[in-house]
Protein backbone atom coordinates (compact mmCIF):
# COMPACT_ATOMS: atom_id res chain seq x y z
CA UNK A 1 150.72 110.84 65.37
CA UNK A 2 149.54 112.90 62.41
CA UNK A 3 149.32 111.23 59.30
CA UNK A 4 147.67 113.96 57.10
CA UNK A 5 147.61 112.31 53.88
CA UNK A 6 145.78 109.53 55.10
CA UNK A 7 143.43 111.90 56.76
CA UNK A 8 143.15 113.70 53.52
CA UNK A 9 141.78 110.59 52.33
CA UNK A 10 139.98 109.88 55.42
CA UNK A 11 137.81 113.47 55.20
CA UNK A 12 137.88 114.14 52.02
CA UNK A 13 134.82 113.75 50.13
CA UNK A 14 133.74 110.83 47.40
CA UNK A 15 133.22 112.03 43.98
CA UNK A 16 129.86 109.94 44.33
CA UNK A 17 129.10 112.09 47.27
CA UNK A 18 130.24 115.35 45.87
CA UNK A 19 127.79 114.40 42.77
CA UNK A 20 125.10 113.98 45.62
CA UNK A 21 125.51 117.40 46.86
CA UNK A 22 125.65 118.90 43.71
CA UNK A 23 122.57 117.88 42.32
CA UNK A 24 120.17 118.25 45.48
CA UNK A 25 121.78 121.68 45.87
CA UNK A 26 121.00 121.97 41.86
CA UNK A 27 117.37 121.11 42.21
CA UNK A 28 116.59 123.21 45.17
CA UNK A 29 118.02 126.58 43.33
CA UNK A 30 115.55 125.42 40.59
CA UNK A 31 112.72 124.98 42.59
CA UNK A 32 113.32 128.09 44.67
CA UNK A 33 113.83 130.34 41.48
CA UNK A 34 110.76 128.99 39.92
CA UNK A 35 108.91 129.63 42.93
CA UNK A 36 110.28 133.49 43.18
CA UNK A 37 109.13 133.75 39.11
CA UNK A 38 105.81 132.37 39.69
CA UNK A 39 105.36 134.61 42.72
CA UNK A 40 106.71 138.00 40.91
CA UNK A 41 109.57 138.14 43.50
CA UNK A 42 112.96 139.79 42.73
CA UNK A 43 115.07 137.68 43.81
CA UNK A 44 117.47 135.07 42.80
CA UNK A 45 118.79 131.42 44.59
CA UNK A 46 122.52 130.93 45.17
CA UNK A 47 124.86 128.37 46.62
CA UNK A 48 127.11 129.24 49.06
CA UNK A 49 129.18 127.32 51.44
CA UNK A 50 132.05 125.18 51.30
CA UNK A 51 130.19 122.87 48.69
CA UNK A 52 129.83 125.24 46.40
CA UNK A 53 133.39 126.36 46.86
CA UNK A 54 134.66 122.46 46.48
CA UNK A 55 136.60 123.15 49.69
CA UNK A 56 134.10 121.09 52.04
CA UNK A 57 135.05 118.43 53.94
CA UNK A 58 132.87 114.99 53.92
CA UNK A 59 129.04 115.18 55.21
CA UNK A 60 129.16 119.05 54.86
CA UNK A 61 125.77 120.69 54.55
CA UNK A 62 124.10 122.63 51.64
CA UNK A 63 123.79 126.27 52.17
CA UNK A 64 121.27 128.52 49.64
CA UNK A 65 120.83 131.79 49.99
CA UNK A 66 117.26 133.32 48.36
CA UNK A 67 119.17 136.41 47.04
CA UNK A 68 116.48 139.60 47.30
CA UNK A 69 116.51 142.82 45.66
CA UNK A 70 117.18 145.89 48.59
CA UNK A 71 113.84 147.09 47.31
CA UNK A 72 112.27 144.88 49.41
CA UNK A 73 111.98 145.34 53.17
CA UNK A 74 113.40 143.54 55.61
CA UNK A 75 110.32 142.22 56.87
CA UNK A 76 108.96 141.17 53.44
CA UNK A 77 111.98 139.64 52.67
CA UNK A 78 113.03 137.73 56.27
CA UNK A 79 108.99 136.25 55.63
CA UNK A 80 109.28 135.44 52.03
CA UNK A 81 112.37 133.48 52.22
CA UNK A 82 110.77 131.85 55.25
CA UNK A 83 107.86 130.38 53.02
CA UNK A 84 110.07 129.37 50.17
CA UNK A 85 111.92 127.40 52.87
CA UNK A 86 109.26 125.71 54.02
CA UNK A 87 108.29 125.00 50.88
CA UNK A 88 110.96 123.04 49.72
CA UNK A 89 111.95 121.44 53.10
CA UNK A 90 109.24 119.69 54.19
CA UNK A 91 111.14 118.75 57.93
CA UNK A 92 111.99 122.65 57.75
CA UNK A 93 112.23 124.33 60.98
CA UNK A 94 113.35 128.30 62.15
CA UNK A 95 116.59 129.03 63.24
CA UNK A 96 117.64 132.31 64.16
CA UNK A 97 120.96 134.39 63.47
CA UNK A 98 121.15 138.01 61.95
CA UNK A 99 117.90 136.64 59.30
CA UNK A 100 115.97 134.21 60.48
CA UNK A 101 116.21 131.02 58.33
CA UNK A 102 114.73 126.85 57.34
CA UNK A 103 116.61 124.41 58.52
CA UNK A 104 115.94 120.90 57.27
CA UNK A 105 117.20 117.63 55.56
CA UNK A 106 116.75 116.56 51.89
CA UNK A 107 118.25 112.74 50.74
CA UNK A 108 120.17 113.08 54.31
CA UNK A 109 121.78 115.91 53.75
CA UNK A 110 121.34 118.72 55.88
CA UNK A 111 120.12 122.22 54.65
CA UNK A 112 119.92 125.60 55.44
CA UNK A 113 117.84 128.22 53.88
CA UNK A 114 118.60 131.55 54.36
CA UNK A 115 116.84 135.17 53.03
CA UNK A 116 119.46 137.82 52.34
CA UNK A 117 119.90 141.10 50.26
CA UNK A 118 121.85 141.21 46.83
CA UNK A 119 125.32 142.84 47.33
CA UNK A 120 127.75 143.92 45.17
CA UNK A 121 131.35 144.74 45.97
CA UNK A 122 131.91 147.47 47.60
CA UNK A 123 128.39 148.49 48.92
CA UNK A 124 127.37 148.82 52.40
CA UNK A 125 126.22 145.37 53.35
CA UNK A 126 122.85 145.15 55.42
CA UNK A 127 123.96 142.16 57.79
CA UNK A 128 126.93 140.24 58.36
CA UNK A 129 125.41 137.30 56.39
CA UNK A 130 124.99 139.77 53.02
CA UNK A 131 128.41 139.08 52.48
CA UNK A 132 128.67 135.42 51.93
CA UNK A 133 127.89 135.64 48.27
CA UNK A 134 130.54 137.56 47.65
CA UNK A 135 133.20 135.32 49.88
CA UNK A 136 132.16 132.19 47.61
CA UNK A 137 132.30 134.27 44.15
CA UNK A 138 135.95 135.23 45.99
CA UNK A 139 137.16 132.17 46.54
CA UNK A 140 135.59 130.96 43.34
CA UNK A 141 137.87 133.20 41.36
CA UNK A 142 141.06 132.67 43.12
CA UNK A 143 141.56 129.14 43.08
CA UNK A 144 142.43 126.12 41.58
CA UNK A 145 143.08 122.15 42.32
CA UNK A 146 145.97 122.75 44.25
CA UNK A 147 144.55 125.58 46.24
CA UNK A 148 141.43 123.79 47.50
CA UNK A 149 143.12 120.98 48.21
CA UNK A 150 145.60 122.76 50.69
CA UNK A 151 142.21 124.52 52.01
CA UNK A 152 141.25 121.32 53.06
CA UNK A 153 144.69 120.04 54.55
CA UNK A 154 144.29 122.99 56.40
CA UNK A 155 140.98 122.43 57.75
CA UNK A 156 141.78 118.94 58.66
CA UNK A 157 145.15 119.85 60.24
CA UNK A 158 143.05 122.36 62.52
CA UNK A 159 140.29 120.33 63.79
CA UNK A 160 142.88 117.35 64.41
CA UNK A 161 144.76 120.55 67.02
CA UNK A 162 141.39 122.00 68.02
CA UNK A 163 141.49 125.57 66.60
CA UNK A 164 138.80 125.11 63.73
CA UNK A 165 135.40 126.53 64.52
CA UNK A 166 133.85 130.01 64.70
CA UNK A 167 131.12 129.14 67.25
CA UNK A 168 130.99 131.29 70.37
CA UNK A 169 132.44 128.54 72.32
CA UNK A 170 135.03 127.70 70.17
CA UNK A 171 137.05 131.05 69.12
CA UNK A 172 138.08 129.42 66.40
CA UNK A 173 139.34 129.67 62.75
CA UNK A 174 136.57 129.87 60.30
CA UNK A 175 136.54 127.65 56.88
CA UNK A 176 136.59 131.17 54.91
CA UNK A 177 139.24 131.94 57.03
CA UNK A 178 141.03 128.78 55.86
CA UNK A 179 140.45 129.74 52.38
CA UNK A 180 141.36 133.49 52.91
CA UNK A 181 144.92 132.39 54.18
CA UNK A 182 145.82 129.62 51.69
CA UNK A 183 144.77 132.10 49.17
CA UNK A 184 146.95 134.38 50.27
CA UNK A 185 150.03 132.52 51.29
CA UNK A 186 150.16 129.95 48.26
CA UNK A 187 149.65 126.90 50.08
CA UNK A 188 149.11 124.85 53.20
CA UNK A 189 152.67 124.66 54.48
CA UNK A 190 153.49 128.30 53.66
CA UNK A 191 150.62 128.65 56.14
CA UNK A 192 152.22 126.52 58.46
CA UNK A 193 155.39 128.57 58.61
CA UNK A 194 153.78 132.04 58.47
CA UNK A 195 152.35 130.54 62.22
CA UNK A 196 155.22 128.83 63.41
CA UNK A 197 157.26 132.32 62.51
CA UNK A 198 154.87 134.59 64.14
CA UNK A 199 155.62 137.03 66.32
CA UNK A 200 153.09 139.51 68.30
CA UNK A 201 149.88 139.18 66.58
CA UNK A 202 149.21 137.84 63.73
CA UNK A 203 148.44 139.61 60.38
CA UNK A 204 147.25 138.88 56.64
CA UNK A 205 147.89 141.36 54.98
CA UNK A 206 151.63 141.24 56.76
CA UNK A 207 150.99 145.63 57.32
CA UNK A 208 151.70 146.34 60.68
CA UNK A 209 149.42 149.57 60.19
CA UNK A 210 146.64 147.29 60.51
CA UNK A 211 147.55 146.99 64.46
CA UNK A 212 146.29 150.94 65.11
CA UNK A 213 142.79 149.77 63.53
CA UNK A 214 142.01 146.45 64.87
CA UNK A 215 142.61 145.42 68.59
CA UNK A 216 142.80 141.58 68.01
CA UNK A 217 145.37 139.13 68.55
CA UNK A 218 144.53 137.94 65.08
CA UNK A 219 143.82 140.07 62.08
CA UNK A 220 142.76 138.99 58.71
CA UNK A 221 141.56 141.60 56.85
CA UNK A 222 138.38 140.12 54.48
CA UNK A 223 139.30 140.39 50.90
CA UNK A 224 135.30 141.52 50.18
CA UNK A 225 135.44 143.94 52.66
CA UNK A 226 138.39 145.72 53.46
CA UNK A 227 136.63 147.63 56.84
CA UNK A 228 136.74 144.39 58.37
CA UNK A 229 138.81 142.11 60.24
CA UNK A 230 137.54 138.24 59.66
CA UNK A 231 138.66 137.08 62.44
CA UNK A 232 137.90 139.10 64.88
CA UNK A 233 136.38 135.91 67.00
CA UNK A 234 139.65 134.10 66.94
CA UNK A 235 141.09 133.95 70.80
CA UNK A 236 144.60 134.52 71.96
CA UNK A 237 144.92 130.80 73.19
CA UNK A 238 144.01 129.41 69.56
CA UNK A 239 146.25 131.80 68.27
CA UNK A 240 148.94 130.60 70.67
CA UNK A 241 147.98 126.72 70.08
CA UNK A 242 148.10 127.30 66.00
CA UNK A 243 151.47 128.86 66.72
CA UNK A 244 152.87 126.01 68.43
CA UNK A 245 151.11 122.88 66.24
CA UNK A 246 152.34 124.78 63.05
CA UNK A 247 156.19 124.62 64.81
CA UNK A 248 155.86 120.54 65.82
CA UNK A 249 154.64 119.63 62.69
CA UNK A 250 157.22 121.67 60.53
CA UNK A 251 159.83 119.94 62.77
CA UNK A 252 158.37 116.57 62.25
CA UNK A 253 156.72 116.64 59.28
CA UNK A 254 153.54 113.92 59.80
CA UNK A 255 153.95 112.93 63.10
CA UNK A 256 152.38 115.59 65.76
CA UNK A 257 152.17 113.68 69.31
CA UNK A 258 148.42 114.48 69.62
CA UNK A 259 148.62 110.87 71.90
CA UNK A 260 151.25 111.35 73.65
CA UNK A 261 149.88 115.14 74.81
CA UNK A 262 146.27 113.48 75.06
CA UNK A 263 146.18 112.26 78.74
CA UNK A 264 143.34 111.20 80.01
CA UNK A 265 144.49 109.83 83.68
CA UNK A 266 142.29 111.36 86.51
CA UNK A 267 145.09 112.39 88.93
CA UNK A 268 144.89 113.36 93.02
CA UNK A 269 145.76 116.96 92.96
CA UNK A 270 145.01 117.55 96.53
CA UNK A 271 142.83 119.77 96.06
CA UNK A 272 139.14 119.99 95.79
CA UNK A 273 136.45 120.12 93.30
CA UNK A 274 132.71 121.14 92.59
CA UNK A 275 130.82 120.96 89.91
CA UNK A 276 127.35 122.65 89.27
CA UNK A 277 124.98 121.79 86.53
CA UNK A 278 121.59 123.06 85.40
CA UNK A 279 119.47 122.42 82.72
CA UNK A 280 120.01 123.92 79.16
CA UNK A 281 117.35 126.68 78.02
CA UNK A 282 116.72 125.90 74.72
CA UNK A 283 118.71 128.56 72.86
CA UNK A 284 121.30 128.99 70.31
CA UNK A 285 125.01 129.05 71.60
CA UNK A 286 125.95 132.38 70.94
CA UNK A 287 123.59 133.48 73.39
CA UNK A 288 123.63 130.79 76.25
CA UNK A 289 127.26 130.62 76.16
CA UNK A 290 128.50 133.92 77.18
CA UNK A 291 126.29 133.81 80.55
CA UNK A 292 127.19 130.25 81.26
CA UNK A 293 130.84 131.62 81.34
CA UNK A 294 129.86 134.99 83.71
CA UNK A 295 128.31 132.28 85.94
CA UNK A 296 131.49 130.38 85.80
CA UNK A 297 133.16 133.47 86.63
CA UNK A 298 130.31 134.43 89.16
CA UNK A 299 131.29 131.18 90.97
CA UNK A 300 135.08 131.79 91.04
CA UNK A 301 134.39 135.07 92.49
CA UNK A 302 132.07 133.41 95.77
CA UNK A 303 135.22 130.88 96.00
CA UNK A 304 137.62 133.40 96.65
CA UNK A 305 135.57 135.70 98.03
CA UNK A 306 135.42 133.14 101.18
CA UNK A 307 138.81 132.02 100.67
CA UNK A 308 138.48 128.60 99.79
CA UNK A 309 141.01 129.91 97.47
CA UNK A 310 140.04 128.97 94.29
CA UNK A 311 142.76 127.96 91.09
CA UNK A 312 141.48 126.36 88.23
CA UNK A 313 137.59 125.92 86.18
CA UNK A 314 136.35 124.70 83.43
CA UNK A 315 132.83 124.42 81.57
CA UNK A 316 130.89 122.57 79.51
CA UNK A 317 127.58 123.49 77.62
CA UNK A 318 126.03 120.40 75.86
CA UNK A 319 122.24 119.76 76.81
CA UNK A 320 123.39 120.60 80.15
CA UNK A 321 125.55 123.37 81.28
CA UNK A 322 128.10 121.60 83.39
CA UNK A 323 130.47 124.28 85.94
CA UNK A 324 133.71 122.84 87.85
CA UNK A 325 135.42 124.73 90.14
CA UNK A 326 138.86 123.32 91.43
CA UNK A 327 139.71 125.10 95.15
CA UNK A 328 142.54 124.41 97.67
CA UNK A 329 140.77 124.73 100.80
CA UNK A 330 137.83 122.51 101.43
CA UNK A 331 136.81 124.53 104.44
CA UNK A 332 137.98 128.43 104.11
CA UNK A 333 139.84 130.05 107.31
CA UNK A 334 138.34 131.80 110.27
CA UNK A 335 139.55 134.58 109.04
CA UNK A 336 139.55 136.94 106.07
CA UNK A 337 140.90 139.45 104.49
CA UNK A 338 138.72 142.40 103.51
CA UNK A 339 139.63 145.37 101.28
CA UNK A 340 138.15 148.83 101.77
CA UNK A 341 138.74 151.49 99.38
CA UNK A 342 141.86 153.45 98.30
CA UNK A 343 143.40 156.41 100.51
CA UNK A 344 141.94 159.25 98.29
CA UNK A 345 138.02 157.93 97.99
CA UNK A 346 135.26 159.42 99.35
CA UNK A 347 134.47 156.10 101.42
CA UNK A 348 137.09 156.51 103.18
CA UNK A 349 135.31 157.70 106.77
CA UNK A 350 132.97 155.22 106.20
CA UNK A 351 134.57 152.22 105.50
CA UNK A 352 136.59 153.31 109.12
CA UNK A 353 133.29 153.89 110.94
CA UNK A 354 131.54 150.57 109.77
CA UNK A 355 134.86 148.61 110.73
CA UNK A 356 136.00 150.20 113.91
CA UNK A 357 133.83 148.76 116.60
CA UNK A 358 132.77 145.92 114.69
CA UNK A 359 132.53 142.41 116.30
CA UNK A 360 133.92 140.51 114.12
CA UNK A 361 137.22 142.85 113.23
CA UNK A 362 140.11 141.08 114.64
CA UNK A 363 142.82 143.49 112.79
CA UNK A 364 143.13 147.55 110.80
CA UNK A 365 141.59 149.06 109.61
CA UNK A 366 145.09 149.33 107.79
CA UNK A 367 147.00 150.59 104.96
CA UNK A 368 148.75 148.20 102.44
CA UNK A 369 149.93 150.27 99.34
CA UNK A 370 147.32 152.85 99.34
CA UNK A 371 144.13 150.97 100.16
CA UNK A 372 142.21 150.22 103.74
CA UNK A 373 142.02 146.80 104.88
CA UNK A 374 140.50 145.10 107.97
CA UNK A 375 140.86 141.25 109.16
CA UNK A 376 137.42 140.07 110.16
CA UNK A 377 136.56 137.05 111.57
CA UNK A 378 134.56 134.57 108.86
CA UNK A 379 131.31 133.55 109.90
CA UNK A 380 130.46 132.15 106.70
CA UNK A 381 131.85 128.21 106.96
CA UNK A 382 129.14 126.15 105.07
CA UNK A 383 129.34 126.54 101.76
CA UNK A 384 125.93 125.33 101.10
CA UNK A 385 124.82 128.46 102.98
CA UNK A 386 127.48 130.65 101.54
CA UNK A 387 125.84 129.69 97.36
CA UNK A 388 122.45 130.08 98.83
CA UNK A 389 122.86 133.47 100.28
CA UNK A 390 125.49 134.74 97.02
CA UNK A 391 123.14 133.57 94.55
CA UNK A 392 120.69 135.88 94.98
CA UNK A 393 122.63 138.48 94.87
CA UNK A 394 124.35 137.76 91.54
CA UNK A 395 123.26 138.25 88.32
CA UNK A 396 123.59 135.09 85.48
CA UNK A 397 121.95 136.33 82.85
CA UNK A 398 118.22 136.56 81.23
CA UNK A 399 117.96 132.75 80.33
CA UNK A 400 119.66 131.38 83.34
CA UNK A 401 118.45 133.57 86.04
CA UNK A 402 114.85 131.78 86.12
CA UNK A 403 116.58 128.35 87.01
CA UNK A 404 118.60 129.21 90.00
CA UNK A 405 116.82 126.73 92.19
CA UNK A 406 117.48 124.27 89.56
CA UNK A 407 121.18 124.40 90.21
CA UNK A 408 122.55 121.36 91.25
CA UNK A 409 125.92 120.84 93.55
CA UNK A 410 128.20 117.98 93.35
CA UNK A 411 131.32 117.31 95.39
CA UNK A 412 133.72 115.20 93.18
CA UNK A 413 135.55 112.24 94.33
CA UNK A 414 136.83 108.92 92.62
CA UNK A 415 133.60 107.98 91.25
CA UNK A 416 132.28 111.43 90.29
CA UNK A 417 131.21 110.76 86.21
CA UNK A 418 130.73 114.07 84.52
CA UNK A 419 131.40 115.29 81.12
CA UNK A 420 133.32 118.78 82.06
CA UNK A 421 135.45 116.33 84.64
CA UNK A 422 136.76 114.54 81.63
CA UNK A 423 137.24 117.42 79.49
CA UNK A 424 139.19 119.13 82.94
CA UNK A 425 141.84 116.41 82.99
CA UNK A 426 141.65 116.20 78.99
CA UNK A 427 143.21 119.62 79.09
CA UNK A 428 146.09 120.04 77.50
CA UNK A 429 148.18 122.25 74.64
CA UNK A 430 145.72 121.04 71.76
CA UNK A 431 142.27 120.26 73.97
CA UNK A 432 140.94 123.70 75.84
């Protein structure tokens, strides 16, 4: 069950606490901007962020961007705003995105410190993280009461279906994007239906021209910047499970069987399972993720490749990167099916020569469609021989290429307790 109100009053923020963030965030512009006037510097603190929008959503963090003139360069100003960071957050350490910024904690609140040019609207932005400025002064301008509370029904309403997030491994919706489309629409329920109506992909503005120039399921064109589509990271499946929460709820208003879809019950499938695991390099998502997932992909590739026919996966990247892979087979035939290349390649003659007095060809070579096969006889029965001699070959990216011989194998059963095993059977419409 969904009972938004009281979750609205659940994540919602105290006035106390809102009071809180206000004043540390108050105190750190000051002592940044007096640092950049004793120093001579051009530049100018800002808040940005949901705080500063009142859209955030209890324990947010404070966001301040040191706001340079573009007559500095970009390594004066990635190193100044460094230093002021440092100086105001004593805990303060580097984090990296497009600038390279201080994170730390003041009064137990976390903050984040980041160097950036001074835009105005309309010019060509420097980095993606130029623009946030302008998003708060946007969102700033067009709302009221009413508006940012919707903004945060909205919020709420996706994290409770799991759609909110813009993190690599998420694919989610943004919190500007949450703005962005209340703005637009008038409210949180005329969000609701614009979903539950959709058809195709989805688009704010509602101009179907818009298709031609972006090619993502979900375009929302960024009222700061025209040129670009703001959700560009949003996937098809969040798409699709926004699509189909926005329809339950609108049929029964406050009472969206998260529960009831929630099973947790470990099942027999009769099937069979592995699941590998390695340590975590220590870097940011957006860069570890995407080759943990060509891995996982690597790995569904050796399963069928040796036709332990392979039908389901799932991953997990905490402090460990955690692979499953759910086969049918637990031992794969004695024979396989190899395909050679289509009738009109130039390996033609010697895919035929290779095959023809081979020992282990037990069938072909032969046409299906208009591409060579042969049956050969598998040799390859152990799988613990089959990973050892495939992962050499493959290629899992810079940071996780080193730790191959770190890789650890497990063959679930009954008592197998793994993380990515109970997110597998968590799986459902509103947990990916």
């Amino acid at each position: 069950m969904l009972d938004l109100k009281k979750l609205l009053d659940q994540y919602s923020p105290s006035d106390e606490e809102n009071k809180k963030l206000k004043l540390v965030a108050s105190n750190i512009i000051k002592s940044l901007n007096d640092e950049c006037s004793k120093l001579k510097i051009d530049a100018e603190a800002v808040e940005v962020g949901s705080v500063s929008k009142d859209t955030n959503l209890k324990c947010s963090d404070i966001d301040i961007f040191i706001l340079f003139n573009k007559k500095y360069d970009k390594e004066f100003m990635e190193n100044t705003g460094l230093k002021l960071g440092h100086k105001i957050l004593q805990d303060g350490i580097e984090k990296y995105a497009e600038h390279p910024y201080v994170s730390g904690h003041i009064d137990n609140i976390k903050v984040d410190i980041v160097p950036a040019y001074k835009m105005n609207p309309g010019e060509r932005i420097e980095s993606t993280v130029d623009r946030t400025p302008l998003h708060t002064k946007f969102v700033n301008e067009n709302s009221n009461e009413n508006i940012r509370n919707d903004i945060r029904k909205l919020k709420i309403f996706m994290k409770q279906v799991n759609v909110y997030g813009s993190e690599i491994s998420k694919s989610g919706f943004s919190g500007y994007l949450c703005e962005i489309m209340v703005i637009n629409l008038g409210s949180f329920i005329n969000v609701l239906k614009k979903f539950a109506e959709n058809k195709g992909r989805f688009l704010i503005p509602d101009d179907k021209s818009l298709e031609k120039k972006f090619p993502e399921p979900v375009i929302i064109i960024d009222p700061v910047d025209t040129t670009r589509n703001a959700a560009a990271a949003v996937s098809l499946e969040n798409l699709a499970r926004m699509e189909i929460a926005s329809k339950l709820y609108l049929e029964t208003p406050e009472n969206l069987p998260l529960g009831s879809l929630n099973n947790n019950n470990i099942k027999d499938r009769g099937t069979y399972m592995k699941i590998f695991t390695m340590e975590r390099p220590d870097v940011i998502d957006d860069i570890i993720y995407p080759q943990a997932v060509r891995f996982k992909n690597k790995l569904f590739g050796i399963f069928d490749k040796y036709g332990y026919r392979p039908v389901s996966s799932e991953i997990l990247v905490n402090n460990k990167i955690e692979i499953l892979i759910e086969y049918e087979r637990e031992k794969p035939p004695d024979m396989l099916i190899h395909s050679g290349p289509p009738a009109d390649s130039n390996e033609v003659i010697k895919f035929i020569k290779i095959w023809m007095n081979n020992d282990r060809l037990l069938r072909g070579p032969y046409i299906n469609g208009n591409r060579l096969y042969v049956d050969i006889k598998n040799e390859n029965t152990d799988f613990s021989k089959i990973f050892e001699t495939e992962l050499k070959k493959i290629d899992i990216g810079r940071h996780l290429n080193p730790l191959k011989n770190k890789i650890h194998v497990i063959d679930v059963d009954k008592n197998t307790q793994y993380d990515v095993l109970k997110k597998f059977y968590k799986k459902n419409i509103f947990f990916d």
